[in-house]
Protein backbone atom coordinates (compact mmCIF):
# COMPACT_ATOMS: atom_id res chain seq x y z
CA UNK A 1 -7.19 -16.40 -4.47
CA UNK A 2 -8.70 -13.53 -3.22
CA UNK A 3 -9.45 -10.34 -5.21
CA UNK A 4 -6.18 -8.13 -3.81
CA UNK A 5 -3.97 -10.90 -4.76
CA UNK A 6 -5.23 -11.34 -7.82
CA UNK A 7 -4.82 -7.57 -8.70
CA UNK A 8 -1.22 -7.99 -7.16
CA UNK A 9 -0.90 -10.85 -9.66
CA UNK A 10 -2.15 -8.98 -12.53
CA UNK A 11 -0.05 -5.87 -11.66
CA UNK A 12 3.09 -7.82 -11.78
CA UNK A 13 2.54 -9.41 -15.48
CA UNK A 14 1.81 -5.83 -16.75
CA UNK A 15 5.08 -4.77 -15.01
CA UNK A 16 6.74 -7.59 -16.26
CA UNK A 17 5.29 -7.63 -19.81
CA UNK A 18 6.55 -3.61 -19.90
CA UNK A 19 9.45 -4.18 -19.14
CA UNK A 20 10.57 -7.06 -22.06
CA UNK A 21 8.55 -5.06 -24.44
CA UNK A 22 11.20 -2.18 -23.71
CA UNK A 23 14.21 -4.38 -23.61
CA UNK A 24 12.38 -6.06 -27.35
CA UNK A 25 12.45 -2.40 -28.60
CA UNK A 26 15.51 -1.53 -27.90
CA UNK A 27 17.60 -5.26 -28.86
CA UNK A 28 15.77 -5.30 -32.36
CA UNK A 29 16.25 -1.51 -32.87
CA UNK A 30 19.93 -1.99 -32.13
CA UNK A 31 20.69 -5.80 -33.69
CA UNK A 32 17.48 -6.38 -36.61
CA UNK A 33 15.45 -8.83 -36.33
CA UNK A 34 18.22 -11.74 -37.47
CA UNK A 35 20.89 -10.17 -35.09
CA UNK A 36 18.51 -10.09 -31.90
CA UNK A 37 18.08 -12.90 -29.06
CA UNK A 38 16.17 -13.41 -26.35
CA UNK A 39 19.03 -13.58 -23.92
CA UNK A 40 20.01 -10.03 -25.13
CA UNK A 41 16.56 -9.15 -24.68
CA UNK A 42 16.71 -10.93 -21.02
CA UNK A 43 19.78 -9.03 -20.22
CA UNK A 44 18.49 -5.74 -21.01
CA UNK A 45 14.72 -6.26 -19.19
CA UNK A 46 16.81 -7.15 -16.24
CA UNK A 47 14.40 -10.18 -15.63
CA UNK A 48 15.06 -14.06 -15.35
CA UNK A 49 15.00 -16.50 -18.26
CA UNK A 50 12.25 -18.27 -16.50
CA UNK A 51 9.94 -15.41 -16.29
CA UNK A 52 10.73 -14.03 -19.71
CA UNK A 53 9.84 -17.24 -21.46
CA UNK A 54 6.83 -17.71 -19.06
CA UNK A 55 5.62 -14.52 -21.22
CA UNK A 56 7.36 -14.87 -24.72
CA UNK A 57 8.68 -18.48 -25.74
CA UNK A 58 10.41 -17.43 -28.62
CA UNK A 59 12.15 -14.60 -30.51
CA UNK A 60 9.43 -14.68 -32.74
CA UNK A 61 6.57 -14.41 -29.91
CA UNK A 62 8.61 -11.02 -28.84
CA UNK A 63 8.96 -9.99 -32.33
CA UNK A 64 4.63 -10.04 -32.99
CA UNK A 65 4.30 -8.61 -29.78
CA UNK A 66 5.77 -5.60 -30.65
CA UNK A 67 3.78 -5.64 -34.05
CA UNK A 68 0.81 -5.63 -32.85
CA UNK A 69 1.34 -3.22 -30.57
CA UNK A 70 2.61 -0.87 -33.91
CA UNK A 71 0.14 -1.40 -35.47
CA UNK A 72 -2.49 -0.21 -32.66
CA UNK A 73 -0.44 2.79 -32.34
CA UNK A 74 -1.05 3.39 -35.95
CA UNK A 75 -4.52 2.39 -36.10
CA UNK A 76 -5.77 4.54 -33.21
CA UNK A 77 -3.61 7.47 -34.63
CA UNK A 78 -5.40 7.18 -38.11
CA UNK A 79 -8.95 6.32 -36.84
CA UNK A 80 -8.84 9.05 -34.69
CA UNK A 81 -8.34 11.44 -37.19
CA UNK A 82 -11.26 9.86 -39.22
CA UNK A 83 -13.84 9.77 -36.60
CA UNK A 84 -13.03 13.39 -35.73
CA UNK A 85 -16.30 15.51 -37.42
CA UNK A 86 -15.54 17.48 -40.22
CA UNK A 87 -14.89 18.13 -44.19
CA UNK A 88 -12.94 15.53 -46.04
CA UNK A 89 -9.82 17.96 -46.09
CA UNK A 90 -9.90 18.74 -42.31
CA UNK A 91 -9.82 14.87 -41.33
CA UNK A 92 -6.47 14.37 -43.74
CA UNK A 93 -5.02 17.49 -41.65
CA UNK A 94 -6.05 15.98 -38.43
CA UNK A 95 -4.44 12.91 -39.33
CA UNK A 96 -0.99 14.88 -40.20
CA UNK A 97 -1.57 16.93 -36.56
CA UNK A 98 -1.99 12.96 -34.94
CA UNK A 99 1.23 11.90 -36.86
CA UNK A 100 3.31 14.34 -35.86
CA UNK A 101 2.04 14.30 -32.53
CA UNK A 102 2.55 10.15 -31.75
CA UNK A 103 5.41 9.18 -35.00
CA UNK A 104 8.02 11.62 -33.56
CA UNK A 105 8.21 10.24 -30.27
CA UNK A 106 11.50 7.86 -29.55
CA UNK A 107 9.19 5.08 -28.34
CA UNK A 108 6.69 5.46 -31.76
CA UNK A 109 10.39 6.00 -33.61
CA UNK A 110 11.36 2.77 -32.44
CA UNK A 111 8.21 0.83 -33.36
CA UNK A 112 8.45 2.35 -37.09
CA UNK A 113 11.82 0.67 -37.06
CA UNK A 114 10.21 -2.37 -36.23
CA UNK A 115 7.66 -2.39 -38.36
CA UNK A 116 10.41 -1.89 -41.44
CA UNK A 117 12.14 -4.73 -39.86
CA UNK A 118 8.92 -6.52 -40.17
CA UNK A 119 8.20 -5.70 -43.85
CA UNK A 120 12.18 -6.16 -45.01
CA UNK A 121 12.88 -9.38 -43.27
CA UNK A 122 9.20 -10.54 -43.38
CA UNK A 123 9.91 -13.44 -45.78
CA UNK A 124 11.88 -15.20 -42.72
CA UNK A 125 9.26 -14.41 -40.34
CA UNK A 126 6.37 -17.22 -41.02
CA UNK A 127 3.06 -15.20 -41.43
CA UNK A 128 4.14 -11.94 -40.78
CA UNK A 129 3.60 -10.40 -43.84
CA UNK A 130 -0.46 -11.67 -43.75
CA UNK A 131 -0.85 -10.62 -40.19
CA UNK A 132 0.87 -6.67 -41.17
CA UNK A 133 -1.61 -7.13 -44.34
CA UNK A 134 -4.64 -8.32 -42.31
CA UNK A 135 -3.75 -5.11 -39.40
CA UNK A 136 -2.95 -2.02 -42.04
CA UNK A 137 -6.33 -1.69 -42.88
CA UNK A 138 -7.05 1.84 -42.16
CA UNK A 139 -4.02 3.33 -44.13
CA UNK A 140 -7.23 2.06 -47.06
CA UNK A 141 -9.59 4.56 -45.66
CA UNK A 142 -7.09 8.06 -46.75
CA UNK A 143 -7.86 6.94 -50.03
CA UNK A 144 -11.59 8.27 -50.13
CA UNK A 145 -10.78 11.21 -47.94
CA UNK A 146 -8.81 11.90 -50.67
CA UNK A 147 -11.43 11.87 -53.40
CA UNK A 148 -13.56 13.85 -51.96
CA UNK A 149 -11.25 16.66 -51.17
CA UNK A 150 -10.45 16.37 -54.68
CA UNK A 151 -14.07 17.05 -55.79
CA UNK A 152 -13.96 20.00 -53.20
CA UNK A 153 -10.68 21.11 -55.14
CA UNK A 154 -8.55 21.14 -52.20
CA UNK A 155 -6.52 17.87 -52.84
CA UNK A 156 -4.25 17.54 -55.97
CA UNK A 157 -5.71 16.26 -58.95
CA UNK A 158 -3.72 13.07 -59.02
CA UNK A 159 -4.39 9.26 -58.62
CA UNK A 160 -5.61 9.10 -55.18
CA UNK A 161 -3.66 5.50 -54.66
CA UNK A 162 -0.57 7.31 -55.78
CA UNK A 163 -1.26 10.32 -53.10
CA UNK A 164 -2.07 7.53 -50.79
CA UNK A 165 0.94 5.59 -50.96
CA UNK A 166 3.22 9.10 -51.38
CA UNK A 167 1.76 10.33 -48.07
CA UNK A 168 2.11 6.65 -46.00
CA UNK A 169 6.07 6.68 -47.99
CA UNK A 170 6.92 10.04 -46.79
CA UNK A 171 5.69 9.89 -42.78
CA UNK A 172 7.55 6.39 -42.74
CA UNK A 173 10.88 7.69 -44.39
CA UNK A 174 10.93 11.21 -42.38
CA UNK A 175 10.34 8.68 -39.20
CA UNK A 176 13.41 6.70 -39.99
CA UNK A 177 15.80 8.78 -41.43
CA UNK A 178 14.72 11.16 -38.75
CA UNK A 179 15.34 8.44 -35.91
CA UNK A 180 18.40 10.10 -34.26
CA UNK A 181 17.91 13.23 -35.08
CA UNK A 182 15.94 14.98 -32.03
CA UNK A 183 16.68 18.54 -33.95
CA UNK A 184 15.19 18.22 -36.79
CA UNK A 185 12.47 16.13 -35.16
CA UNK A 186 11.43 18.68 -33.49
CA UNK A 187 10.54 20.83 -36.56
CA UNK A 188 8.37 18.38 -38.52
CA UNK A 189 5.41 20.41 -39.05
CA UNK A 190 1.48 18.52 -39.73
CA UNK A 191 2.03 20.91 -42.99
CA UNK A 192 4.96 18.63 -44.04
CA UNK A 193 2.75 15.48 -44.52
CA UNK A 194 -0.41 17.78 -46.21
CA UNK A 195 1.29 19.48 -48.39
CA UNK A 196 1.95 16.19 -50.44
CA UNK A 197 -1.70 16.00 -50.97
CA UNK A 198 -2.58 19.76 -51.30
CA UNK A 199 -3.47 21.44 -55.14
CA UNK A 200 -1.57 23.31 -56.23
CA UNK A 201 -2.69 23.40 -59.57
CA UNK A 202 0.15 20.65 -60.37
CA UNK A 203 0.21 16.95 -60.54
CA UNK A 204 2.43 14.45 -58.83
């Protein structure tokens, strides 16, 4: 084949691909994980059965897809923040400017849904629990950031896997019980998410 049709080719299974992944989204957002099918998802993308399944043979193919592709959201939003150059305290607010910047978005709403989906129906889902375990890796690396801004005294003087898991529990809640809610989305604030792990002189 020659190179334009192969670029043609590849074109088309990047459209195609988009387009389930939207019509995935928007199914298990609106039915859960139990309530979804791929022939709602095939009505939705607007495509044929045969080309759907040529992509995704099963629910459960869909369901990963749009896991993984969480989770790289996630990971690039945290990593970035790590890898920017700074003080300890200056990469945890760069990580609350990134979340508020990429979680608030309908799209990123929608994949928070599905990665609650993931973790509350997870035991009916064969190995998604170790692949989300295997994939969350850099929610870890707040944890040492937060030590060290502790020893600069500009974190609270807490247990830093307590601050950890308060700050990961309060972007995911504001995310979901924010979901529908384009007004008050639009006034989540980076200070919001830092403020859980600022001192002020009291403990959590």
């Amino acid at each position: 084949m020659s190179p334009r049709g192969n670029k043609l080719n590849e074109q088309m299974r990047t459209d195609a691909i988009a387009k389930i992944t939207r019509a995935a989204l928007e199914v298990f957002a609106a039915y859960g994980y139990y309530g979804s099918t791929m022939e709602k998802i095939m009505k939705v993308s607007g495509l044929s059965k045969g080309l759907v399944y040529h992509y995704f043979p099963s629910k459960e193919k869909v369901f990963f897809h749009l896991v993984d592709t969480a989770l790289e959201i996630s990971k690039n939003t945290w990593e970035d923040a790590f890898n920017t150059p700074g003080t300890a305290w200056e990469k945890i607010e760069k990580l609350s400017e990134n979340i508020v910047k990429t979680a608030f978005t309908d799209e990123s709403s929608l994949y928070s849904l599905i990665m609650v989906q993931a973790v509350t129906e997870g035991k009916g889902i064969p190995g998604i629990m170790e692949h989300i375990s295997q994939h969350l890796t850099h929610y870890f690396k707040l944890q040492p950031l937060i030590v060290a801004a502790q020893k600069s005294g500009e974190a609270a003087q807490s247990n830093p896997d307590l601050l950890m898991i308060t700050y990961v529990a309060l972007v995911q809640g504001m995310v979901l019980f924010l979901l529908n809610d384009d007004g008050l989305r639009q006034q989540i604030t980076p200070d919001i998410f830092t403020n859980v792990l600022r001192n002020t002189g009291r403990s959590i």
